[in-house]
Protein backbone atom coordinates (compact mmCIF):
# COMPACT_ATOMS: atom_id res chain seq x y z
CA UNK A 1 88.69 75.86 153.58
CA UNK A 2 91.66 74.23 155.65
CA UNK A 3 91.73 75.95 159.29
CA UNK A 4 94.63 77.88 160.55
CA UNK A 5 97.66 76.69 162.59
CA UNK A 6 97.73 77.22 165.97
CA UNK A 7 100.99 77.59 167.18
CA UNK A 8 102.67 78.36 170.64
CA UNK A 9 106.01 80.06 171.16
CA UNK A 10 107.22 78.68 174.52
CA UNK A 11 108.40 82.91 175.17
CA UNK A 12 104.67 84.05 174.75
CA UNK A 13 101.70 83.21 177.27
CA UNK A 14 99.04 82.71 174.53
CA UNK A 15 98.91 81.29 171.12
CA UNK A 16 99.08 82.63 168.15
CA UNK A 17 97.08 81.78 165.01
CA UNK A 18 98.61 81.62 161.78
CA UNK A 19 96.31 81.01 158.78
CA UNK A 20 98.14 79.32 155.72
CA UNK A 21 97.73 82.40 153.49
CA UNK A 22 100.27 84.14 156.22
CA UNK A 23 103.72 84.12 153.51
CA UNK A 24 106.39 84.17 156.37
CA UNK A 25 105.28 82.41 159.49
CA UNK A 26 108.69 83.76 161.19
CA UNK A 27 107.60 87.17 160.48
CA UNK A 28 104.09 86.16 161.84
CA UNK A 29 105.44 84.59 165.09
CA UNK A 30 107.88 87.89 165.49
CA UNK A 31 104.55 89.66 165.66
CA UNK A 32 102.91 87.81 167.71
CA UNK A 33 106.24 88.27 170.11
CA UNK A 34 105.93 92.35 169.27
CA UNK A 35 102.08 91.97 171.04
CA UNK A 36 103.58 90.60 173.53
CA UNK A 37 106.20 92.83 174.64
CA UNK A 38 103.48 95.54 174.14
CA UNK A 39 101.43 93.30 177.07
CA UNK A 40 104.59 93.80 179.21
CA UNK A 41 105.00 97.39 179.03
CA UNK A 42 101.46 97.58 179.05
CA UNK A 43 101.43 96.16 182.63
CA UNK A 44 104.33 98.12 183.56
CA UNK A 45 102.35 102.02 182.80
CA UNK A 46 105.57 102.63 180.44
CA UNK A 47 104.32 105.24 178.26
CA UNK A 48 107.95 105.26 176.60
CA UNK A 49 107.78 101.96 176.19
CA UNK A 50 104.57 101.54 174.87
CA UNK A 51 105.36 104.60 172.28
CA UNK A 52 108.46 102.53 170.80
CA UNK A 53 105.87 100.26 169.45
CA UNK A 54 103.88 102.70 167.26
CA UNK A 55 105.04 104.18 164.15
CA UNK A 56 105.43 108.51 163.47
CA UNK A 57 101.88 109.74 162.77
CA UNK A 58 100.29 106.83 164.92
CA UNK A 59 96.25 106.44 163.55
CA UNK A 60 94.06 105.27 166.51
CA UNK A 61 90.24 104.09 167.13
CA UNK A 62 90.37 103.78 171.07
CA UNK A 63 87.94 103.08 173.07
CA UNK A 64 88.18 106.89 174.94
CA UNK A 65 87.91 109.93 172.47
CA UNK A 66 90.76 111.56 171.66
CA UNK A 67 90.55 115.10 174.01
CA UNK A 68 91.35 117.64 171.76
CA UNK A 69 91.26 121.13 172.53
CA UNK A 70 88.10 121.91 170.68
CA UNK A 71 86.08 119.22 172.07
CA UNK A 72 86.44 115.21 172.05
CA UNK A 73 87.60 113.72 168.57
CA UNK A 74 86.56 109.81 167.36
CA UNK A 75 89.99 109.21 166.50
CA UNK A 76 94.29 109.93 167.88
CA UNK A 77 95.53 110.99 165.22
CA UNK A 78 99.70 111.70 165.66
CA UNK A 79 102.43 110.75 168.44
CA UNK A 80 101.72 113.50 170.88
CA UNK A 81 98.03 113.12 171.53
CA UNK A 82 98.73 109.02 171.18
CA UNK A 83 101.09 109.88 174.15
CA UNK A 84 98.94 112.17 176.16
CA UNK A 85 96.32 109.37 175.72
CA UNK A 86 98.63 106.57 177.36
CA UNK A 87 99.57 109.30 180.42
CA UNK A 88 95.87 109.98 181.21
CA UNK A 89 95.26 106.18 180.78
CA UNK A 90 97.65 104.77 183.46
CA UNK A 91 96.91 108.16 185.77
CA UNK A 92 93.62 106.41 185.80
CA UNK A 93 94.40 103.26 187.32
CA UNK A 94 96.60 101.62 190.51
CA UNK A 95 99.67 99.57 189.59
CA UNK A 96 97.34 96.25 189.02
CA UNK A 97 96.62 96.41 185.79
CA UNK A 98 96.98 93.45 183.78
CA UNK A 99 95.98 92.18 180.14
CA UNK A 100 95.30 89.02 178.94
CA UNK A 101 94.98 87.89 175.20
CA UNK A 102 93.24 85.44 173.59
CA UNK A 103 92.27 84.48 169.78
CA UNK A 104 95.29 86.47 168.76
CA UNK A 105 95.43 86.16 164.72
CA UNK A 106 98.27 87.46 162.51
CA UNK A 107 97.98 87.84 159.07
CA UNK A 108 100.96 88.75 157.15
CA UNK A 109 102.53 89.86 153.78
CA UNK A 110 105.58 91.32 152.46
CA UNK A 111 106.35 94.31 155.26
CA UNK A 112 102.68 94.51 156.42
CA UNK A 113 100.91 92.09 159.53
CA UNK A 114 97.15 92.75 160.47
CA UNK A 115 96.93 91.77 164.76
CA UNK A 116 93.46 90.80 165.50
CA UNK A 117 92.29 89.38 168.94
CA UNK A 118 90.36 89.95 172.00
CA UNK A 119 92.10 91.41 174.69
CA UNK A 120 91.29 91.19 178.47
CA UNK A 121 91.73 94.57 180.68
CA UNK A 122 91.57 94.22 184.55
CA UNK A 123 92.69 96.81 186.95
CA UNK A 124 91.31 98.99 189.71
CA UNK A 125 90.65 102.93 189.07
CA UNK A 126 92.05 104.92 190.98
CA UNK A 127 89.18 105.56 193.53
CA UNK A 128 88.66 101.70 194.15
CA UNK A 129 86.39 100.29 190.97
CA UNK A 130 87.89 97.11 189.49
CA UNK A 131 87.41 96.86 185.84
CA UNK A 132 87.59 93.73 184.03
CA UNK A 133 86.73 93.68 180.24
CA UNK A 134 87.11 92.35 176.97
CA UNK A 135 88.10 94.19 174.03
CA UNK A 136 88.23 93.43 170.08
CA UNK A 137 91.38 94.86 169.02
CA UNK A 138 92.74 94.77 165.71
CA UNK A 139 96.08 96.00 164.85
CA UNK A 140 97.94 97.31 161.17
CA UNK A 141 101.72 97.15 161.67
CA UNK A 142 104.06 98.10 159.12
CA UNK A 143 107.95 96.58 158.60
CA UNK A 144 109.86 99.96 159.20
CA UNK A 145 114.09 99.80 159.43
CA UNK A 146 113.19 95.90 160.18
CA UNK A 147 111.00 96.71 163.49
CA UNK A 148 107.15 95.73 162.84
CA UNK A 149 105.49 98.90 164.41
CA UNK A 150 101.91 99.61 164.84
CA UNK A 151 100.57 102.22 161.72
CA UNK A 152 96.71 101.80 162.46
CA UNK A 153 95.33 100.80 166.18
CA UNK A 154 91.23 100.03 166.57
CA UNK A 155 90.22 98.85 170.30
CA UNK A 156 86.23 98.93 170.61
CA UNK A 157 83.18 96.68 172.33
CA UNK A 158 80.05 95.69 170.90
CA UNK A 159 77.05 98.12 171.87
CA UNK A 160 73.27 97.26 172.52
CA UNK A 161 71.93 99.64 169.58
CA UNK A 162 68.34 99.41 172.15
CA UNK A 163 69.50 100.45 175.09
CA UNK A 164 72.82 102.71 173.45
CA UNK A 165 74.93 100.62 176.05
CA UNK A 166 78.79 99.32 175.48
CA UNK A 167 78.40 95.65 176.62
CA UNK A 168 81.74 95.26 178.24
CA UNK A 169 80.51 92.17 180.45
CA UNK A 170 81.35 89.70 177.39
CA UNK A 171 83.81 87.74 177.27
CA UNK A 172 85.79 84.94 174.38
CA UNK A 173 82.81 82.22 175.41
CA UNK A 174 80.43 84.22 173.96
CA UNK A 175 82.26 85.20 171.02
């Protein structure tokens, strides 16, 4: 099985993967530029800006529960609580947050792209912790009006079944 292209856009600050089943590699790379702008308003707190890249009725596996008001939910499921989410994120943390992204993979065909990668989160809490983590992330966007938008969003980390800890300490070496 041939391996996939690995590109780089001289715009984006990682590479992008493309494996040769991907139909339109333009489409791929405008992705891969969609993740990107998503990293900038990420590191800006935007929560507008952030929104404008999910699609109506947003589906989301985050890493936090989704705080509904009967009691924490294993999934965001519509714009409003995706937005609440995003508001109670940045409240959470100073203006240092940053993400870095590695392995990023785009599959694509027709007006659907699957985003897989590993992203890095470091920032301090408000209160003084500094988090840094890696996350597997895997995105479903959908060609809507000609903008890819995200449809499906699933952030997680491994767990130690044993000890019922999230084992946020690993990192793209130890993939």
């Amino acid at each position: 099985m041939p391996s996939p292209a690995v590109s780089a856009l001289p715009q984006l600050p990682f590479e992008v993967i493309i494996p040769d089943h991907t139909e339109d590699r333009q489409a791929a790379f405008a992705v891969a530029a969609k993740r990107n702008a998503w990293r900038e308003m990420f590191e800006k707190q935007d929560v507008d800006g952030m929104m404008s890249f999910y699609a109506p009725g947003i589906y989301s596996y985050d890493l936090m529960a989704a705080p509904e008001a009967d009691g924490p939910k294993l999934a965001f499921d519509g714009d409003d609580i995706w937005r609440r989410n995003w508001v109670s994120f940045f409240e959470m943390f100073g203006a240092d947050l940053r993400v870095t992204i590695e392995n990023l993979t785009v599959y694509q065909a027709g007006n659907i792209a699957t985003v897989r990668g590993l992203t890095r989160l470091q920032g301090t809490v408000v209160g003084g912790q500094f988090i840094d983590m890696w996350a597997r992330e895997t995105n479903v966007l959908a060609r809507i009006n000609g903008d890819w938008l995200v449809v499906h969003d699933h952030v997680s980390v491994p767990i130690d079944f044993m000890s019922g800890r999230a084992l946020m300490d690993l990192g793209p070496n130890k993939v």
